[in-house]
C-alpha atoms as a PDB file:
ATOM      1  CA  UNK A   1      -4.466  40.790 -17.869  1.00  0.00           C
ATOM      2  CA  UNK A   2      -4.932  41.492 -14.093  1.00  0.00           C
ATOM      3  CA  UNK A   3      -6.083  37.577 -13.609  1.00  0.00           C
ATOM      4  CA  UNK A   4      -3.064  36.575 -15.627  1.00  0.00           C
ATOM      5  CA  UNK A   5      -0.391  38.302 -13.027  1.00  0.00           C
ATOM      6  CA  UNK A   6      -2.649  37.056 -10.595  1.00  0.00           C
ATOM      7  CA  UNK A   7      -2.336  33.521 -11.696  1.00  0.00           C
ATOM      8  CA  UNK A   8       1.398  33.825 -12.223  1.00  0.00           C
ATOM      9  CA  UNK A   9       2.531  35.023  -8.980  1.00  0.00           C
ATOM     10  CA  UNK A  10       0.367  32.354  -7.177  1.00  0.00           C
ATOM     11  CA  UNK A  11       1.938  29.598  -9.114  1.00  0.00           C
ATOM     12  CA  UNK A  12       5.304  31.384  -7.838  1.00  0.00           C
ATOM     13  CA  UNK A  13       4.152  31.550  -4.661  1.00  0.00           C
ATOM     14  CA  UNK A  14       3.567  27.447  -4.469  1.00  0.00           C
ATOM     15  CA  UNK A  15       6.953  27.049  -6.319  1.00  0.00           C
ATOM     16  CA  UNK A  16       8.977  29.006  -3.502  1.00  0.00           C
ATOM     17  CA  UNK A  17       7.370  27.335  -0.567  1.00  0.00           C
ATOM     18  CA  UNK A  18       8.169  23.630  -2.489  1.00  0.00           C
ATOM     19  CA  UNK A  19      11.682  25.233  -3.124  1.00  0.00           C
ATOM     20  CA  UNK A  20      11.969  25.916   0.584  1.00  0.00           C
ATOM     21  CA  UNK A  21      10.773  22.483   1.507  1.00  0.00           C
ATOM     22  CA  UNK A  22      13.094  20.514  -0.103  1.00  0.00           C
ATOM     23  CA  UNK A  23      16.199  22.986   1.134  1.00  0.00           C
ATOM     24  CA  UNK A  24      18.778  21.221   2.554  1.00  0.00           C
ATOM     25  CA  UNK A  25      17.325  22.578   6.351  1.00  0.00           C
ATOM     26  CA  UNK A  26      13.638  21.571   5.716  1.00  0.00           C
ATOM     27  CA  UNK A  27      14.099  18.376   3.439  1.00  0.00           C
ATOM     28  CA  UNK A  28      15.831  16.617   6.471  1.00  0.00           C
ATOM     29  CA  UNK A  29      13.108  17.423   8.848  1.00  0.00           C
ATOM     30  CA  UNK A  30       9.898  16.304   6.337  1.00  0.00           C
ATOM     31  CA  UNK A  31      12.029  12.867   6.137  1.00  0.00           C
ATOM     32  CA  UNK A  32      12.017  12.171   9.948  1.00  0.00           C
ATOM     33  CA  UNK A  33       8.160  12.840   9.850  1.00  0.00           C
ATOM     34  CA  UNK A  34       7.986   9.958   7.199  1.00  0.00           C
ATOM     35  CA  UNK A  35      10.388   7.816   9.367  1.00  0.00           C
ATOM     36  CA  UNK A  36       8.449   8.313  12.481  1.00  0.00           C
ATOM     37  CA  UNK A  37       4.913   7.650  10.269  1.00  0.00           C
ATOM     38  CA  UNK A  38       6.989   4.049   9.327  1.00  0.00           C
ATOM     39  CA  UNK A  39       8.176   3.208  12.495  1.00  0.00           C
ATOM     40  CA  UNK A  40       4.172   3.402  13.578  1.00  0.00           C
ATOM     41  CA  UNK A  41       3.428   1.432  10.947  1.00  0.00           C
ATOM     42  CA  UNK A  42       5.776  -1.355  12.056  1.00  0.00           C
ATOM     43  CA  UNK A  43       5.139  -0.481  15.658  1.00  0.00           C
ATOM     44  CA  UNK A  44       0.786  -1.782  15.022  1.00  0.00           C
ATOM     45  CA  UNK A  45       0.229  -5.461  15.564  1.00  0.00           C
ATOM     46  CA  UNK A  46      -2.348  -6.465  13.291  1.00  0.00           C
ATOM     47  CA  UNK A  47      -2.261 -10.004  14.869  1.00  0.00           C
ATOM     48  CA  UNK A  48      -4.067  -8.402  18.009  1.00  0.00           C
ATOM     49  CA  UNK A  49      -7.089  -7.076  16.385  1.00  0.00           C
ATOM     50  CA  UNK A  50      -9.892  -8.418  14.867  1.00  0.00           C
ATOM     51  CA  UNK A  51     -10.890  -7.894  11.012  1.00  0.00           C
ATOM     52  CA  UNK A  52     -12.529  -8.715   7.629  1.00  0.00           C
ATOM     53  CA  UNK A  53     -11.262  -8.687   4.410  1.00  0.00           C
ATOM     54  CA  UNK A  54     -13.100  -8.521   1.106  1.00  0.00           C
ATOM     55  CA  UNK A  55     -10.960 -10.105  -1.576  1.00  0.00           C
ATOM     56  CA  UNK A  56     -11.551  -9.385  -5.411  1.00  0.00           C
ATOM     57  CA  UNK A  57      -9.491 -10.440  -8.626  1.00  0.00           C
ATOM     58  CA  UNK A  58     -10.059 -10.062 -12.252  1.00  0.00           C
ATOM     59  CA  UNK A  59      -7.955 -11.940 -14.192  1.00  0.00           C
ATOM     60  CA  UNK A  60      -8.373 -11.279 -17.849  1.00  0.00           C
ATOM     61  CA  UNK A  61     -12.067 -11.849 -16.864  1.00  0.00           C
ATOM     62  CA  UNK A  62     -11.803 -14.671 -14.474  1.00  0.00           C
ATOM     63  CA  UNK A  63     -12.923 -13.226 -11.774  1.00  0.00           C
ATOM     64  CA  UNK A  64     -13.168 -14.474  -8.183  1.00  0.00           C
ATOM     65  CA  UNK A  65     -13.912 -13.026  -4.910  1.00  0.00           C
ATOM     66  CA  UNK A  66     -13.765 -13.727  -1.018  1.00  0.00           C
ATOM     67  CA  UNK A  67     -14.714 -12.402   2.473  1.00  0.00           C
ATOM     68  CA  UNK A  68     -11.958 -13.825   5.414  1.00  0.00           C
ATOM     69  CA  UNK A  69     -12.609 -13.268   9.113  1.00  0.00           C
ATOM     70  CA  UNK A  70      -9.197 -12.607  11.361  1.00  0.00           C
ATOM     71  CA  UNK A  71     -10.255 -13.267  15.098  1.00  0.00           C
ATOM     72  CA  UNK A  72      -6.920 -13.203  17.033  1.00  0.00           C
ATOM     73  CA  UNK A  73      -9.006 -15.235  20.328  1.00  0.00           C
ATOM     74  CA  UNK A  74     -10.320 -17.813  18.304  1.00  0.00           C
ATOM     75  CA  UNK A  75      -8.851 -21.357  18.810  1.00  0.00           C
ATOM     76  CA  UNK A  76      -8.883 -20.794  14.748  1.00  0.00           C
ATOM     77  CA  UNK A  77      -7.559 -17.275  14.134  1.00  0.00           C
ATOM     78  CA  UNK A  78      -8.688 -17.466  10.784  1.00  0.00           C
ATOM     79  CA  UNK A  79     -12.064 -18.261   8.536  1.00  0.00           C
ATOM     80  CA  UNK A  80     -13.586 -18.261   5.754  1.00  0.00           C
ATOM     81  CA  UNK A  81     -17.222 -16.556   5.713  1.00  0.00           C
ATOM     82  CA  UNK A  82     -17.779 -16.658   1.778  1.00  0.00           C
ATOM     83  CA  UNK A  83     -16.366 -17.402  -1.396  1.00  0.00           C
ATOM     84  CA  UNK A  84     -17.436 -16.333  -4.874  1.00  0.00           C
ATOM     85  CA  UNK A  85     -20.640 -14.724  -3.020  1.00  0.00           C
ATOM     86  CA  UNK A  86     -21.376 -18.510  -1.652  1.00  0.00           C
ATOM     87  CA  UNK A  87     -20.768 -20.103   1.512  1.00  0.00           C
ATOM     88  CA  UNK A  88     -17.280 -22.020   1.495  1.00  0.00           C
ATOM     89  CA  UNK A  89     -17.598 -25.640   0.931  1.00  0.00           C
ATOM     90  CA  UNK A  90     -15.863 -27.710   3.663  1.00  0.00           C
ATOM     91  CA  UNK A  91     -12.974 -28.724   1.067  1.00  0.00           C
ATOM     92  CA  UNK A  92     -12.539 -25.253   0.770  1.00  0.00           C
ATOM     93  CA  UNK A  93     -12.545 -24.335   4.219  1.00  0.00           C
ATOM     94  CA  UNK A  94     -10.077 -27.135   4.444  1.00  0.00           C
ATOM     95  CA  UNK A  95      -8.034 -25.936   1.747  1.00  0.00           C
ATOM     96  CA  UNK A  96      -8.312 -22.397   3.180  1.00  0.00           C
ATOM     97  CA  UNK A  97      -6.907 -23.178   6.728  1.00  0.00           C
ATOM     98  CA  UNK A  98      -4.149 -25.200   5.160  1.00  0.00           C
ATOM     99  CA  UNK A  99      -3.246 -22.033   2.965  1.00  0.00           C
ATOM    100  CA  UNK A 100      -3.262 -19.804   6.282  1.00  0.00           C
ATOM    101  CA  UNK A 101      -1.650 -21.802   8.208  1.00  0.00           C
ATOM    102  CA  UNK A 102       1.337 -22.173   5.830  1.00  0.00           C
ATOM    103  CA  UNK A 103       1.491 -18.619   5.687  1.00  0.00           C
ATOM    104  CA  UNK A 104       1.744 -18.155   9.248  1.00  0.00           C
ATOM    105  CA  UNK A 105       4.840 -21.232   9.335  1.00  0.00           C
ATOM    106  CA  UNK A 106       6.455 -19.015   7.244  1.00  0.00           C
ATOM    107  CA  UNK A 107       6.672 -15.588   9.263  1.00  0.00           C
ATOM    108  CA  UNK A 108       8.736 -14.963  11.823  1.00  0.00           C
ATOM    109  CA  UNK A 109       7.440 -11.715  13.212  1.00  0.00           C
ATOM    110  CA  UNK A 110       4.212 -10.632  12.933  1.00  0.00           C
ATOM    111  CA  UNK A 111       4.571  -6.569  12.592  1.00  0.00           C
ATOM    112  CA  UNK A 112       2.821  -5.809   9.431  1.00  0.00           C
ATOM    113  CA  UNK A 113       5.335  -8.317   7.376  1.00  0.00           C
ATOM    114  CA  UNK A 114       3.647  -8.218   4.042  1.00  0.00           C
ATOM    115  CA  UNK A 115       3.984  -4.787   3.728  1.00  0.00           C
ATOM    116  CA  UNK A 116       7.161  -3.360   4.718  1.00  0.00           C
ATOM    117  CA  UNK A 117       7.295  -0.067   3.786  1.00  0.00           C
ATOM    118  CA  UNK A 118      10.967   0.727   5.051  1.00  0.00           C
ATOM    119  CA  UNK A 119      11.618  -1.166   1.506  1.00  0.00           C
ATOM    120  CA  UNK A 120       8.900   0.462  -0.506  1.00  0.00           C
ATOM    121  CA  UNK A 121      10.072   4.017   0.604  1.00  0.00           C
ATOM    122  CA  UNK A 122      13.217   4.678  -0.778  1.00  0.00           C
ATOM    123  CA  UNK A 123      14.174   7.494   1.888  1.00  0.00           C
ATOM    124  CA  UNK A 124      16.647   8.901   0.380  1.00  0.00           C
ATOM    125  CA  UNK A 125      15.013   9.914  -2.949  1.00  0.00           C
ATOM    126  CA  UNK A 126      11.662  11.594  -1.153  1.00  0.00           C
ATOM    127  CA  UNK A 127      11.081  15.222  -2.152  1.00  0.00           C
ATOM    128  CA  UNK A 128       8.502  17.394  -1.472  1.00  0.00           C
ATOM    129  CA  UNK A 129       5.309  17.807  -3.672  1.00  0.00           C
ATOM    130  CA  UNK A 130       3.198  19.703  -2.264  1.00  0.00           C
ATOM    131  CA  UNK A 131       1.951  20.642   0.933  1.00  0.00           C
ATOM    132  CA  UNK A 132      -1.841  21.824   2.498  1.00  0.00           C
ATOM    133  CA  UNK A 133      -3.388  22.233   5.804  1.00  0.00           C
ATOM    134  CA  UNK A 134      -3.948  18.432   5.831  1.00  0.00           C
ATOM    135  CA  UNK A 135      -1.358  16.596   4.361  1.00  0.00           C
ATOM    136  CA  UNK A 136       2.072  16.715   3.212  1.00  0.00           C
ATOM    137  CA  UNK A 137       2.574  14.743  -0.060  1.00  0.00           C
ATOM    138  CA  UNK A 138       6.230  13.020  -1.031  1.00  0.00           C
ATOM    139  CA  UNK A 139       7.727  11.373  -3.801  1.00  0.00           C
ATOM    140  CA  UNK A 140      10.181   8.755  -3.818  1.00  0.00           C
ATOM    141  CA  UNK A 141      12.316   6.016  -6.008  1.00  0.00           C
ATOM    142  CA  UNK A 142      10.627   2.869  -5.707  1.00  0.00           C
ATOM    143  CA  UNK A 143      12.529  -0.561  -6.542  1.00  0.00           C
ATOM    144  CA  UNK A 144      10.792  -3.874  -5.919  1.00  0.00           C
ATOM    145  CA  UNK A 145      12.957  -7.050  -6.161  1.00  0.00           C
ATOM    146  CA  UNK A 146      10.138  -9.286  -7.455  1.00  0.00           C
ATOM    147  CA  UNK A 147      10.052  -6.874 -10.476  1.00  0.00           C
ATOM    148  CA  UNK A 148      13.168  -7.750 -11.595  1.00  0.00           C
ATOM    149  CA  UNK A 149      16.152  -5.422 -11.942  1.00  0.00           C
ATOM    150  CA  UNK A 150      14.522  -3.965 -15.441  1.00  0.00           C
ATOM    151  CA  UNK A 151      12.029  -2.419 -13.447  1.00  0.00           C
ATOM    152  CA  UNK A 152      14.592  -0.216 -11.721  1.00  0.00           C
ATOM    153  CA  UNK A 153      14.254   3.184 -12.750  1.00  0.00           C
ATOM    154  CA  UNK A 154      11.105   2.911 -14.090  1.00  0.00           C
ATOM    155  CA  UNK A 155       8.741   2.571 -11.615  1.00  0.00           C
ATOM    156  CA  UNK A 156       7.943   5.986  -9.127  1.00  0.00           C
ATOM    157  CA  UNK A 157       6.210   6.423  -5.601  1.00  0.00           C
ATOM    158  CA  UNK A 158       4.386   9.285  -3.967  1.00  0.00           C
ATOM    159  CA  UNK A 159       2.956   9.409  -0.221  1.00  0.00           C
ATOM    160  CA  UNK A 160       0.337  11.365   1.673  1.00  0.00           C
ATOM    161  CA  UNK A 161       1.192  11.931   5.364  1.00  0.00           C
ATOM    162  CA  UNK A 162      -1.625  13.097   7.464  1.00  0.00           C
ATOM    163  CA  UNK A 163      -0.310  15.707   9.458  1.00  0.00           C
ATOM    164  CA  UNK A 164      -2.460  16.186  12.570  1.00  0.00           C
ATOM    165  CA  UNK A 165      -2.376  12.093  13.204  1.00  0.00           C
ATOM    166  CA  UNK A 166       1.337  11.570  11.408  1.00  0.00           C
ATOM    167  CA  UNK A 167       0.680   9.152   9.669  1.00  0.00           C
ATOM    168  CA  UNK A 168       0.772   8.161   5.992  1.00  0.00           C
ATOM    169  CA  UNK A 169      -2.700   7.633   4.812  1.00  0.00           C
ATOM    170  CA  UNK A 170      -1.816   6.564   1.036  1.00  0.00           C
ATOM    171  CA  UNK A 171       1.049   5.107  -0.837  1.00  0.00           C
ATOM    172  CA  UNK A 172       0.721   5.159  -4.786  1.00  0.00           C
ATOM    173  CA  UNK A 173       3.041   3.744  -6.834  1.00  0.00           C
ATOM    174  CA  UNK A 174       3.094   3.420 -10.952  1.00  0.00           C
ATOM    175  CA  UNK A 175       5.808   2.932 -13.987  1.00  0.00           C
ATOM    176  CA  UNK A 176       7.214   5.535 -16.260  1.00  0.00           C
ATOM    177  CA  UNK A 177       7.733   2.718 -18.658  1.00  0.00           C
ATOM    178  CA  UNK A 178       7.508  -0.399 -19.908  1.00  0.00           C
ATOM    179  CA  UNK A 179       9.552  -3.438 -17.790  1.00  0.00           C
ATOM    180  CA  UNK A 180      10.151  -6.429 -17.848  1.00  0.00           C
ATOM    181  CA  UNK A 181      10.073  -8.525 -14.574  1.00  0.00           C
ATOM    182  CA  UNK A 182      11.240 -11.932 -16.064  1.00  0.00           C
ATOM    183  CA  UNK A 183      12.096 -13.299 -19.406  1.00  0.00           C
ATOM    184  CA  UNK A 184       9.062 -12.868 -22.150  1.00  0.00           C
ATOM    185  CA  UNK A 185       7.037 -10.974 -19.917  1.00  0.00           C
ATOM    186  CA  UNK A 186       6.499  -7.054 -20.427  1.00  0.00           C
ATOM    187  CA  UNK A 187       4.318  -4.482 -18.417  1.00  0.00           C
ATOM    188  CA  UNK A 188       2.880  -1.758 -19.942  1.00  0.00           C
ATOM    189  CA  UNK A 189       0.914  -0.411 -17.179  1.00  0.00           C
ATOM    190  CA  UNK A 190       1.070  -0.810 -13.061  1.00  0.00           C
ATOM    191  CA  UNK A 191      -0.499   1.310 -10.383  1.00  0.00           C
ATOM    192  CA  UNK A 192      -0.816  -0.054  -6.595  1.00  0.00           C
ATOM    193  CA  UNK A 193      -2.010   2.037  -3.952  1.00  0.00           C
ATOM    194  CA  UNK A 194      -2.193   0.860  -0.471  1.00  0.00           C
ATOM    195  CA  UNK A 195      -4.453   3.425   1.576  1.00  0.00           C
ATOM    196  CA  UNK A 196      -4.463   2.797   5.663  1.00  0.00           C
ATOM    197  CA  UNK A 197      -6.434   3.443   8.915  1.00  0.00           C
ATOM    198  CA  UNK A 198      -5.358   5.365  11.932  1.00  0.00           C
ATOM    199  CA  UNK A 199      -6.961   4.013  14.745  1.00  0.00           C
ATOM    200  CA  UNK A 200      -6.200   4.568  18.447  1.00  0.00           C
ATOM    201  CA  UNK A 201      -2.620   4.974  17.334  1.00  0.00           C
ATOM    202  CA  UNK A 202      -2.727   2.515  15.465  1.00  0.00           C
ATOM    203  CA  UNK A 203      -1.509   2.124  11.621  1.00  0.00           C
ATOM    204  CA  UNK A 204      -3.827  -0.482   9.543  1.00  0.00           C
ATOM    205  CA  UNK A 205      -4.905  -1.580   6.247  1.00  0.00           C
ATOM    206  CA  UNK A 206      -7.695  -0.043   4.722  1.00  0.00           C
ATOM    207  CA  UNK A 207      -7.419  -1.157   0.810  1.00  0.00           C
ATOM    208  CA  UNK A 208      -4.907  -2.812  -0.843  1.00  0.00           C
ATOM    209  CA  UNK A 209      -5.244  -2.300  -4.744  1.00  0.00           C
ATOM    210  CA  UNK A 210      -3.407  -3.337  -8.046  1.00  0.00           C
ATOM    211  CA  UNK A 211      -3.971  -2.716 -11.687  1.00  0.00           C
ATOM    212  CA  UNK A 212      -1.326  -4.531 -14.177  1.00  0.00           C
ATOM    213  CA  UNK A 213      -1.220  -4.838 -18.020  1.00  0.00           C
ATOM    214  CA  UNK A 214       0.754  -6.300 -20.172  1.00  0.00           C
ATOM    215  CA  UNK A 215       1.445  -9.451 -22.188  1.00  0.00           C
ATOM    216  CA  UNK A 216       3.072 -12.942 -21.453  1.00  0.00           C
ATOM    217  CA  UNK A 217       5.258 -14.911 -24.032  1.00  0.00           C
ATOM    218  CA  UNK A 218       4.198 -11.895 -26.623  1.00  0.00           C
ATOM    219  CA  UNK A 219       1.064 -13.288 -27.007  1.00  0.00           C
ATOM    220  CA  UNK A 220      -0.853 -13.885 -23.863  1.00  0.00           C
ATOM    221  CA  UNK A 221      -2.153 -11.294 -22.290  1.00  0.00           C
ATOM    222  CA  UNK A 222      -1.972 -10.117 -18.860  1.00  0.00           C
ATOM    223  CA  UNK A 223      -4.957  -7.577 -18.040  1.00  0.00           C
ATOM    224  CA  UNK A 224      -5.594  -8.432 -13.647  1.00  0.00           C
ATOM    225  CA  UNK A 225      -7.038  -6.222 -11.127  1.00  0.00           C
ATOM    226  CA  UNK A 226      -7.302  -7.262  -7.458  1.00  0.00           C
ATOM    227  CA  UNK A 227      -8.347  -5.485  -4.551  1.00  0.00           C
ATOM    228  CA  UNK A 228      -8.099  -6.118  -0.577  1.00  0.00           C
ATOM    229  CA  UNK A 229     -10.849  -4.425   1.491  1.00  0.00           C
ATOM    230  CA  UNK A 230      -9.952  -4.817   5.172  1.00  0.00           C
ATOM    231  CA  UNK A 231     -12.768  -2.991   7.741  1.00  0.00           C
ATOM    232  CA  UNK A 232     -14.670  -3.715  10.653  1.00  0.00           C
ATOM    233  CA  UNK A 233     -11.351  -3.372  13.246  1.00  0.00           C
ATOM    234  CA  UNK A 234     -11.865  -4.716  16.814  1.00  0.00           C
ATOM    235  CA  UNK A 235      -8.939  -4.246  19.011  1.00  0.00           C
ATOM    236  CA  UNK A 236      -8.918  -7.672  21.033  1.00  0.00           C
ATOM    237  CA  UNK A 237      -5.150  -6.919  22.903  1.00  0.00           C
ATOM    238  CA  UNK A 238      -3.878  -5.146  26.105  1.00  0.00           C
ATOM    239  CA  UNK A 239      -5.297  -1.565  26.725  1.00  0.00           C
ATOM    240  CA  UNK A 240      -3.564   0.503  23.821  1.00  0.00           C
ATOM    241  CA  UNK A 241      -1.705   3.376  25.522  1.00  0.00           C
END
């Protein structure tokens, strides 16, 4: 019976201090440490520094895989080293190259532009979760515009902040229900997580991962898992101060 109070007054101890948290004087000042993590995030030039990525995707068993160089000095910032666990082909260098550079017509500024997390975070919503030593974790409202506006609602966020380097070291995001993103499509289950680097100040990409099922024109089905592993950083810029 001793345990029991035991256990009861700890869980009432972790309630109060999440209570005190998200009080209108301490809520306020958790957000600006999430703005400032953000605005270090946008503030890291990933076009500066060297880097691989690993590329895997399972889609409803087809699966296919990749490993990409990024060398920001090269004369060709970016190659292909393998593809499918072979060496690349030269149409499929060719094809590769065409791809990147495409991409790369089609951005205007080069601050970590696929991943904006200004729009992922809905600032507003976060609240306290919980809180260590280590890490202060968040939750927030997510809405994604390529889900479609039934998705709204139904889809949730929650952030870890590292506190000694402020930064956030992992975004998670999953739905509370089933959505559907455009006409005959539904999703019955969607988890991303983007997990990140701090290096010399800087904010980079360590794994970029999604999970997604569902079904297509209420027959097909959608089962696809893909994965970005980006590692071996190099910074190849001005001194980083």
């Amino acid at each position: 019976m001793k345990n029991y109070y035991l256990l009861l007054l700890g869980f009432g101890v972790v309630f109060n201090v999440i209570a005190a948290e998200n009080s209108p004087t301490e809520l306020p000042l958790l957000k600006e440490k999430i703005n400032n993590a953000i605005v270090k995030f946008e503030q890291t030039n990933k076009n500066l520094w060297a880097y691989q990525i690993s590329r895997y995707e399972d889609e409803e068993g087809d699966i296919s895989s990749s490993i990409e160089q990024h060398s920001p000095q090269a004369n060709i910032p970016w190659s292909l080293k393998k593809i499918n666990g072979q060496l690349p082909t030269k149409k499929q260098v060719e094809n590769f190259s065409q791809k990147k550079q495409e991409q790369s017509d089609n951005v205007q500024t080069d601050q970590n532009v696929k991943l904006s997390l200004r729009k992922l975070i809905n600032h507003e919503s976060l609240s306290l979760v919980s809180t260590d030593d280590k890490y202060i974790v968040m939750a927030f409202n997510v809405h994604l515009k390529k889900l479609g506006e039934d998705s709204v609602g139904k889809l949730q966020g929650q952030l870890s902040y590292h506190k000694e380097s402020k930064f956030i070291e992992k975004i998670s995001i999953w739905n509370n229900a089933d959505f559907s993103p455009m006409f005959t499509a539904n999703i019955t289950d969607l988890a991303i997580n983007f997990t990140f680097f701090h290096i010399d100040g800087a904010v980079l990409a360590k794994e970029n991962e999604m999970k997604m099922k569902g079904s297509f024109a209420y027959f097909t089905e959608i089962n696809e898992t893909s994965l970005d592993s980006f590692s071996d950083y190099l910074y190849q810029g001005k001194t980083i101060q």
